[in-house]
N, C-alpha and C. Protein backbone atom coordinates (compact mmCIF):
# COMPACT_ATOMS: atom_id res chain seq x y z
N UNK A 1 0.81 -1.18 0.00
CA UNK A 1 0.00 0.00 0.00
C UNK A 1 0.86 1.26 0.00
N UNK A 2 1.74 1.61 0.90
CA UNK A 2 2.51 2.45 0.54
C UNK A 2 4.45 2.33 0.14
N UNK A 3 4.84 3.28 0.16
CA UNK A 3 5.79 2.91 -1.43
C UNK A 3 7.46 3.34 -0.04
N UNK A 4 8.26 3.06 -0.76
CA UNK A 4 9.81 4.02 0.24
C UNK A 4 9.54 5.25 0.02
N UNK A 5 10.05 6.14 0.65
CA UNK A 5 9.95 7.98 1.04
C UNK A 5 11.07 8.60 -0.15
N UNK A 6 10.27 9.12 -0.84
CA UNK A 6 11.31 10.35 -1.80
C UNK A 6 10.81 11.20 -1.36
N UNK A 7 12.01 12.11 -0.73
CA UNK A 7 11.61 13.52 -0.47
C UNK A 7 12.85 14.50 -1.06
N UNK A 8 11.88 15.93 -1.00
CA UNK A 8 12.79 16.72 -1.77
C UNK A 8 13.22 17.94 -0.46
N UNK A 9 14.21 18.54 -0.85
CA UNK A 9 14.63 19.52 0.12
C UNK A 9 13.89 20.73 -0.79
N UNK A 10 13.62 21.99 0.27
CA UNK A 10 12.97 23.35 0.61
C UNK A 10 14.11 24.46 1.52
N UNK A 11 14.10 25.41 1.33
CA UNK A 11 14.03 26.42 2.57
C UNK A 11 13.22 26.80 3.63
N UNK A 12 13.49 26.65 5.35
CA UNK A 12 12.50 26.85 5.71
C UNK A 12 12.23 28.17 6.33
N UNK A 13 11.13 28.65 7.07
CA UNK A 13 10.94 29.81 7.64
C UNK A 13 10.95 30.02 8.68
N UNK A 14 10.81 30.89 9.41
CA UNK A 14 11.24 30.36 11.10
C UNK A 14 9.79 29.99 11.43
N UNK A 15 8.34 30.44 10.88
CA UNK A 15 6.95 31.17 11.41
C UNK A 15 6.60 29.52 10.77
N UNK A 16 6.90 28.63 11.02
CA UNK A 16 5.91 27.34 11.02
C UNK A 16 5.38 26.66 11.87
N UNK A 17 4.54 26.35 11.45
CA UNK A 17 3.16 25.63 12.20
C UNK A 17 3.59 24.07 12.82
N UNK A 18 3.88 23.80 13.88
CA UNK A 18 4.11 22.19 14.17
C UNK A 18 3.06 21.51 15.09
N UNK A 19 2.31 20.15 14.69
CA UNK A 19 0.93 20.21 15.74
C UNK A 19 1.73 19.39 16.63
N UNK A 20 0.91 18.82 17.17
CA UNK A 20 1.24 18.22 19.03
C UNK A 20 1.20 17.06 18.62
N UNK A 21 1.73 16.48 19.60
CA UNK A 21 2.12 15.00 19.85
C UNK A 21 1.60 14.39 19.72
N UNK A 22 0.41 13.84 19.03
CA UNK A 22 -0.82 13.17 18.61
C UNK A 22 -1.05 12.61 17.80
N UNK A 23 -1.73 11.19 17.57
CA UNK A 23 -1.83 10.45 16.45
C UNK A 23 -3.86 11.18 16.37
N UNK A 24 -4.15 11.76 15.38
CA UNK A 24 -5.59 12.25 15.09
C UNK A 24 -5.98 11.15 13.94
N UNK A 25 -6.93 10.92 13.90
CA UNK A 25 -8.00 9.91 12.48
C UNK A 25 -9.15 10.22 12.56
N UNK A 26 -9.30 10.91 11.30
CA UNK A 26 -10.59 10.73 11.37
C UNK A 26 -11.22 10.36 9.91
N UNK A 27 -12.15 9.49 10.00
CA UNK A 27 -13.06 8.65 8.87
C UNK A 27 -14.11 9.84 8.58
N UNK A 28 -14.65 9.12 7.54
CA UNK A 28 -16.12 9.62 6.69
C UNK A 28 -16.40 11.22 7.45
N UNK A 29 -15.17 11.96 7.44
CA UNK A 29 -15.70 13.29 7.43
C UNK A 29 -16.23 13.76 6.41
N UNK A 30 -16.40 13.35 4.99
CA UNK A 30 -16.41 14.05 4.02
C UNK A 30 -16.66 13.43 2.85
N UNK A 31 -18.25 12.98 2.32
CA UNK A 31 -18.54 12.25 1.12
C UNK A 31 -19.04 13.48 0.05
N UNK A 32 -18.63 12.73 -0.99
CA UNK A 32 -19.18 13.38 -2.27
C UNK A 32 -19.56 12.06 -3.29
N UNK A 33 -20.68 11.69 -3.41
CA UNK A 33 -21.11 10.91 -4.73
C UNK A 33 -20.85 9.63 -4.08
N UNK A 34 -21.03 9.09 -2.97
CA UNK A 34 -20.32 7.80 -2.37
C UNK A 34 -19.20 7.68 -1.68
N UNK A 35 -18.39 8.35 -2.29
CA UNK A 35 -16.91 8.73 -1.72
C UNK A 35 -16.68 9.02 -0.89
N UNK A 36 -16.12 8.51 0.37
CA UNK A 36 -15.70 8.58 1.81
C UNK A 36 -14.50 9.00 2.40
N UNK A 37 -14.29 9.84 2.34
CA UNK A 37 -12.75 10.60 2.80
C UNK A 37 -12.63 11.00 4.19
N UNK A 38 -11.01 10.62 4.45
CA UNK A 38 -10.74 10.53 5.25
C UNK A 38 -9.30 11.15 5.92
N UNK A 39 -8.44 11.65 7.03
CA UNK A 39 -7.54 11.90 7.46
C UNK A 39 -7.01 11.69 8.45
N UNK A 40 -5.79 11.37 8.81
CA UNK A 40 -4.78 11.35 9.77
C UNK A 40 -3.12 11.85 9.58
N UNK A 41 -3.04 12.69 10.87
CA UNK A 41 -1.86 13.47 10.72
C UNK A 41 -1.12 13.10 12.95
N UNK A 42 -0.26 13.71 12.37
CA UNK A 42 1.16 13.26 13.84
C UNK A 42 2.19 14.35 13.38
N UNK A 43 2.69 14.75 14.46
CA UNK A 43 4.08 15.73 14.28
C UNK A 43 5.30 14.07 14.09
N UNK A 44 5.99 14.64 13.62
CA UNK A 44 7.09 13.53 13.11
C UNK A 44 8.11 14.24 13.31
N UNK A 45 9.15 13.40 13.30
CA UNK A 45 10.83 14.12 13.19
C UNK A 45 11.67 13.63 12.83
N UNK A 46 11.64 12.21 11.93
CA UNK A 46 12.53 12.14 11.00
C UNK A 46 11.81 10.73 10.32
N UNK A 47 12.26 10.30 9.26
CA UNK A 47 11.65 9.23 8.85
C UNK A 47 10.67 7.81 9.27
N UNK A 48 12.12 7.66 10.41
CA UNK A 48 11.20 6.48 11.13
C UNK A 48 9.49 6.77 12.00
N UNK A 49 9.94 8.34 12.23
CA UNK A 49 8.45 8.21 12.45
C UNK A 49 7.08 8.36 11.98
N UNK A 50 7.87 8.90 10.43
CA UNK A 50 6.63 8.48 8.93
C UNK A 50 6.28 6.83 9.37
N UNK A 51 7.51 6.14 9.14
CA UNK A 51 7.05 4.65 8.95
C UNK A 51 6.41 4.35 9.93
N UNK A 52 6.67 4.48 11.33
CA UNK A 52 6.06 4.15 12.25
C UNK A 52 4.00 4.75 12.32
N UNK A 53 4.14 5.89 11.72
CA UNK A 53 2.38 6.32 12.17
C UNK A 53 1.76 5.88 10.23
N UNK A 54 2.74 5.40 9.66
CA UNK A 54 2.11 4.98 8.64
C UNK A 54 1.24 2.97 8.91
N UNK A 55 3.01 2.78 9.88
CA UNK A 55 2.13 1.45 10.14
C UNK A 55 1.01 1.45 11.37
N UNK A 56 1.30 2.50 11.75
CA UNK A 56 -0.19 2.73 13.23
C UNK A 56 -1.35 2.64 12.17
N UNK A 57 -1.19 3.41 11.14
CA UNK A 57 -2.89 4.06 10.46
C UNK A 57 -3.51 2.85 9.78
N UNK A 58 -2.08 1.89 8.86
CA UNK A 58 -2.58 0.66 8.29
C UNK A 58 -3.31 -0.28 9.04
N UNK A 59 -3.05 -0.21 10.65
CA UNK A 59 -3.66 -1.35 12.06
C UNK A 59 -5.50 -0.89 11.84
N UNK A 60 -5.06 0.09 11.45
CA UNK A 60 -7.17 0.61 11.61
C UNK A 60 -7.52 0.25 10.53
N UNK A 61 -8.64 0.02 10.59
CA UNK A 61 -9.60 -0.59 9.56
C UNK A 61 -10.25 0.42 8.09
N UNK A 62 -10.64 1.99 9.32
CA UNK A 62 -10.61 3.13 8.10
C UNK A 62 -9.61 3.07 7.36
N UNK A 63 -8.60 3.05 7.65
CA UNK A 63 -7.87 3.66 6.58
C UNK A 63 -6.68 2.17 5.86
N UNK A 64 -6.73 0.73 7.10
CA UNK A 64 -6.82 -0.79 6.05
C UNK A 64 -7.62 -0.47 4.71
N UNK A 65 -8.99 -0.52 5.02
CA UNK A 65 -9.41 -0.57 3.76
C UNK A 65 -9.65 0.03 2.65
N UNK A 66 -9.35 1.43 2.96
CA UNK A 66 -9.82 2.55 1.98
C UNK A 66 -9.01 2.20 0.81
N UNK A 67 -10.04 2.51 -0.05
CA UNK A 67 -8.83 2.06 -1.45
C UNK A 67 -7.85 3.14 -2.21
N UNK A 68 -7.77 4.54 -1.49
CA UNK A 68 -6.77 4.90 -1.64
C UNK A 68 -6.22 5.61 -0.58
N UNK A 69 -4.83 5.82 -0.52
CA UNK A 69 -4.26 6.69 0.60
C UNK A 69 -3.25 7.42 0.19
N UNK A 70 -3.24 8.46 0.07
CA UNK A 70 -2.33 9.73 0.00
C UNK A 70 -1.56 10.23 1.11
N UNK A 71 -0.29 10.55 0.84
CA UNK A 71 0.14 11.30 2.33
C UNK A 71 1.08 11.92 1.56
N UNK A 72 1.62 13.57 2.57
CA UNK A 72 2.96 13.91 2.39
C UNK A 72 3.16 14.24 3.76
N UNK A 73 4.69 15.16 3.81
CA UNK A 73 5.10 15.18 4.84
C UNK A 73 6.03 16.27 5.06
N UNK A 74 6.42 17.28 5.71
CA UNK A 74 7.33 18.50 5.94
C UNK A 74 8.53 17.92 7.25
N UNK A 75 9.78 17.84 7.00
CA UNK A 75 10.40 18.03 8.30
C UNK A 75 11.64 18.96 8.38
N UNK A 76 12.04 19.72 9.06
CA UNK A 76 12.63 20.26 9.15
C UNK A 76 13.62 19.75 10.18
N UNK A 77 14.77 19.57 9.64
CA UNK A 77 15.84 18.65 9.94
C UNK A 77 16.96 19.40 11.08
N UNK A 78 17.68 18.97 11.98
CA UNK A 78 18.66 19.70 12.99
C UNK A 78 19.11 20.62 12.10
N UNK A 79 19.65 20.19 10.86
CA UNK A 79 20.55 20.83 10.44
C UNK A 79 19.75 22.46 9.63
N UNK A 80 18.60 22.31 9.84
CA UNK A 80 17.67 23.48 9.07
C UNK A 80 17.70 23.55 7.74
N UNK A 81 17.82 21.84 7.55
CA UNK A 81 16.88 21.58 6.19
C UNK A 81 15.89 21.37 6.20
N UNK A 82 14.83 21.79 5.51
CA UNK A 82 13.34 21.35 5.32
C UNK A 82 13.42 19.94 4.36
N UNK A 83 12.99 19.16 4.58
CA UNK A 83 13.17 17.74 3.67
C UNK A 83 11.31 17.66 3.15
N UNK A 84 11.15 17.81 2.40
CA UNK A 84 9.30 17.03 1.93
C UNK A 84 9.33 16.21 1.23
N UNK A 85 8.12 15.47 1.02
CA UNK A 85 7.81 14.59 0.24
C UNK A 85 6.74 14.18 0.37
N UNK A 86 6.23 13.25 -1.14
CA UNK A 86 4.36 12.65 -0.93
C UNK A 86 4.73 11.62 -1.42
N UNK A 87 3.74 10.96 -1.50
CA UNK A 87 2.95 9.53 -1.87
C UNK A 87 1.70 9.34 -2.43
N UNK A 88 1.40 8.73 -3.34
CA UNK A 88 -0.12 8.41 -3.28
C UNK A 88 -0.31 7.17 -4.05
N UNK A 89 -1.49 6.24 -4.49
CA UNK A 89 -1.08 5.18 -4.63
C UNK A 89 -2.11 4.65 -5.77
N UNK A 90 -2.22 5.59 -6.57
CA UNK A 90 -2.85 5.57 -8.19
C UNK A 90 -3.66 7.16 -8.70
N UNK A 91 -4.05 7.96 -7.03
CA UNK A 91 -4.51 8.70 -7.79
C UNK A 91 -3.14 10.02 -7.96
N UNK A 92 -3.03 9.63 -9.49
CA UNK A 92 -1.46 10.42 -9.44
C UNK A 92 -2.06 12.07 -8.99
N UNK A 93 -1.05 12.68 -8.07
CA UNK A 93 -1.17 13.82 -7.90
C UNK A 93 -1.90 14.17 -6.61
N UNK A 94 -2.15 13.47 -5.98
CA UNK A 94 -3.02 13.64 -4.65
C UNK A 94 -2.14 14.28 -3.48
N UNK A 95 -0.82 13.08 -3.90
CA UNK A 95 0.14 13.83 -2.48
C UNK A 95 0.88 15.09 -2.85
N UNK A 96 0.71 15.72 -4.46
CA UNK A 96 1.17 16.77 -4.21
C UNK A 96 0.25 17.65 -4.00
N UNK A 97 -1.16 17.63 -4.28
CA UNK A 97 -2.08 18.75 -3.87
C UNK A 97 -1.55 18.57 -1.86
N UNK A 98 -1.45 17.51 -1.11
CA UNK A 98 -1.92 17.49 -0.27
C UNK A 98 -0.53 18.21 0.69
N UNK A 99 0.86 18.05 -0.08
CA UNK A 99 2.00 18.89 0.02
C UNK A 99 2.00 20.27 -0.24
N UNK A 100 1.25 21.09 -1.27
CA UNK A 100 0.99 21.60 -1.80
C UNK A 100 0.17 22.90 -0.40
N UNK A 101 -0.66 21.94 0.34
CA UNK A 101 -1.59 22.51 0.79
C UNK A 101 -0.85 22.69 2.23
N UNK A 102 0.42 21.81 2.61
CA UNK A 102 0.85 22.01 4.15
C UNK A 102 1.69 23.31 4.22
N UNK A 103 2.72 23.26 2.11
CA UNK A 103 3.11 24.21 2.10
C UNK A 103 2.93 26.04 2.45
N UNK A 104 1.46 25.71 2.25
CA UNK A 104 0.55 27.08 1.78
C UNK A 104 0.13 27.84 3.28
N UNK A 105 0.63 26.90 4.12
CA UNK A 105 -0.05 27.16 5.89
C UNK A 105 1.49 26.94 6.66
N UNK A 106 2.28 26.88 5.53
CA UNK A 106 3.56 26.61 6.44
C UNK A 106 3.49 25.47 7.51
N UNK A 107 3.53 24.03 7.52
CA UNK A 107 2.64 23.34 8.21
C UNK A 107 4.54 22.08 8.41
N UNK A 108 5.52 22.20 9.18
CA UNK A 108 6.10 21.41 9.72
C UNK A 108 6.00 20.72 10.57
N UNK A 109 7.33 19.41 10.23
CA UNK A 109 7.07 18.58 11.33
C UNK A 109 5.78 17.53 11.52
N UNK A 110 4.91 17.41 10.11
CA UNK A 110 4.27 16.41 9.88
C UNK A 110 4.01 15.52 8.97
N UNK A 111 3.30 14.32 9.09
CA UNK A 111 3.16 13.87 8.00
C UNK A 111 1.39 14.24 8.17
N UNK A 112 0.83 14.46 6.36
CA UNK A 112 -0.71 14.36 6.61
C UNK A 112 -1.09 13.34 5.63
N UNK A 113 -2.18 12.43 5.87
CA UNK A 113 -2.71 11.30 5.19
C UNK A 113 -4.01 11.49 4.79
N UNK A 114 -4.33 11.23 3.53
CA UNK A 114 -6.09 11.73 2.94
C UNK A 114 -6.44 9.69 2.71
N UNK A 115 -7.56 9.79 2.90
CA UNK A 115 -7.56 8.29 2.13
C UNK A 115 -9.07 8.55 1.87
N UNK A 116 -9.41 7.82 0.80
CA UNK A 116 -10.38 7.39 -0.16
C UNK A 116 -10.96 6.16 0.06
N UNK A 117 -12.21 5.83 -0.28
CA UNK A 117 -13.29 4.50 -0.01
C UNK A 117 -14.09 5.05 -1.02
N UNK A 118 -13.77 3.90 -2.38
CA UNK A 118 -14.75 4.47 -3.67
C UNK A 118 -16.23 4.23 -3.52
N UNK A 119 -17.05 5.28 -3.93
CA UNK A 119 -18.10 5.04 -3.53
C UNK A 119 -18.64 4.62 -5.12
N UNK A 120 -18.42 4.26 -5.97
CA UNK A 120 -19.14 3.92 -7.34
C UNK A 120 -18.98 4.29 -8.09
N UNK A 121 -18.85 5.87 -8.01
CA UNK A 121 -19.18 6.63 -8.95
C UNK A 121 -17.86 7.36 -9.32
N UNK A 122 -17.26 7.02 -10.63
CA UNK A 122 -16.09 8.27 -11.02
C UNK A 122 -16.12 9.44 -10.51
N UNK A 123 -15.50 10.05 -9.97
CA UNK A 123 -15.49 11.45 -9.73
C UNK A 123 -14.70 12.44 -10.49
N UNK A 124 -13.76 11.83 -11.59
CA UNK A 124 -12.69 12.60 -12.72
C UNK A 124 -11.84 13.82 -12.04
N UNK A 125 -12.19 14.49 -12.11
CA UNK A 125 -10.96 15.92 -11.45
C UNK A 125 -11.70 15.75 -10.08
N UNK A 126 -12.94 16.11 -9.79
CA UNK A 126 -13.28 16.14 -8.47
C UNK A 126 -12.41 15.73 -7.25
N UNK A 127 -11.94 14.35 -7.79
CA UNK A 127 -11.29 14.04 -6.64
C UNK A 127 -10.34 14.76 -5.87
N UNK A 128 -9.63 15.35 -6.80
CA UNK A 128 -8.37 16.10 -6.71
C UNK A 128 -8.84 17.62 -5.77
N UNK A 129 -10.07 17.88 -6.14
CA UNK A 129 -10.40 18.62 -5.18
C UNK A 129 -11.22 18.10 -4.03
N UNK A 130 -11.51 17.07 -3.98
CA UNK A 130 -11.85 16.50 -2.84
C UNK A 130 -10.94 16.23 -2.05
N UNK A 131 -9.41 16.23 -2.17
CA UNK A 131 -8.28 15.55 -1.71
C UNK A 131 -7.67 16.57 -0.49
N UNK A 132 -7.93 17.97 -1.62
CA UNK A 132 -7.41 19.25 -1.52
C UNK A 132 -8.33 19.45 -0.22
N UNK A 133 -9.54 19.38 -0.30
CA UNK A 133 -10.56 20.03 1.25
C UNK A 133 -10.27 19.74 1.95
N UNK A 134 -10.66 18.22 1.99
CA UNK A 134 -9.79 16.99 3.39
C UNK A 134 -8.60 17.40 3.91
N UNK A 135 -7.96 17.93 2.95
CA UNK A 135 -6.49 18.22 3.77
C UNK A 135 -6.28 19.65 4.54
N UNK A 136 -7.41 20.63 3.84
CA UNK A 136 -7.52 21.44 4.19
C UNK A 136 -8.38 21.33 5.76
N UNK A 137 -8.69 20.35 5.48
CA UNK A 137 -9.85 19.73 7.23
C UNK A 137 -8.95 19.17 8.28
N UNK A 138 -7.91 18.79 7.63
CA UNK A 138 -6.87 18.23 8.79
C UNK A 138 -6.07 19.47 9.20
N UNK A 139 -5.92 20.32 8.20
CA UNK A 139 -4.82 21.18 8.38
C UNK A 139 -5.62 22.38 9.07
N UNK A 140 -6.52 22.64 9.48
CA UNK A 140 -7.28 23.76 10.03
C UNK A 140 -7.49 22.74 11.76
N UNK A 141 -7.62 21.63 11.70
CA UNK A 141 -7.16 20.58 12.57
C UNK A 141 -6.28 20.67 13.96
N UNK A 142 -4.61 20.96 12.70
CA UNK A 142 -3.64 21.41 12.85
C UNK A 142 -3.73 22.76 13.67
N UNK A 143 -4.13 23.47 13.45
CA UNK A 143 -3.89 24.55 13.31
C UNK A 143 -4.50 25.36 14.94
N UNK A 144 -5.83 24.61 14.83
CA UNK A 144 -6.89 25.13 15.66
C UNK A 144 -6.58 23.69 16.96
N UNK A 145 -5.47 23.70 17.23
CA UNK A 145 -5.32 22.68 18.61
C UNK A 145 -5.86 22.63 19.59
């Protein structure tokens, strides 16, 4: 289900956002046409603890079964590198809207995860903005601790 970590380096800013110590999930916040979307996010600090809350999220059943899962991730490294990177796991482009969107809130020090449960019905571009809200639902999440 999910793939090894390519991430790319950034500059960072000092004014970023890092959430708390928390594993958050949350399911079926958010249908459109069948479609069941979903999120979970954790402050992280270096790889292993991508892998580690990636294999926490796979133990649950929301997001076992959803048939897709997106994530990216911001860390800002001792050395005051920003390192990012996404994933997603057919719908091409999901983890960069969802990178895209941590960028835009200045949002370090996490990884965020969207996942999908097809509900029937194609959704064609929609999704991509369905991907984009959700993340925007975690990241206001984030934000509002």
């Amino acid at each position: 289900m999910f793939s090894p970590i390519k991430s790319q380096i950034s500059l960072p800013f000092d004014d970023g956002i890092v959430p708390r110590k928390e594993r958050i999930l949350e399911s079926d916040i958010f249908v459109d046409r069948g479609s069941k979307y979903g999120y979970g996010f954790t402050q992280v600090q270096w790889k292993e603890d991508i892998k580690t809350f990636l294999k926490y999220i796979r133990s649950t059943k929301s997001f076992d079964t959803a048939d897709h899962c997106s994530y990216a991730f911001r860390i800002l490294s001792s050395e005051g590198i920003l390192v990012e990177g996404k994933w997603d796991d057919g719908e091409t482009g999901a983890g960069q809207c969802i990178l895209r969107e941590l960028k835009r809130r200045n949002i370090e020090q996490v990884i965020l995860v969207v996942s999908r449960h097809f509900g029937g019905v194609y959704l064609q571009t929609d999704r991509y903005k369905n991907v984009v809200n959700v993340a925007k639902m975690g990241i206001e999440r984030i934000i509002n601790k």
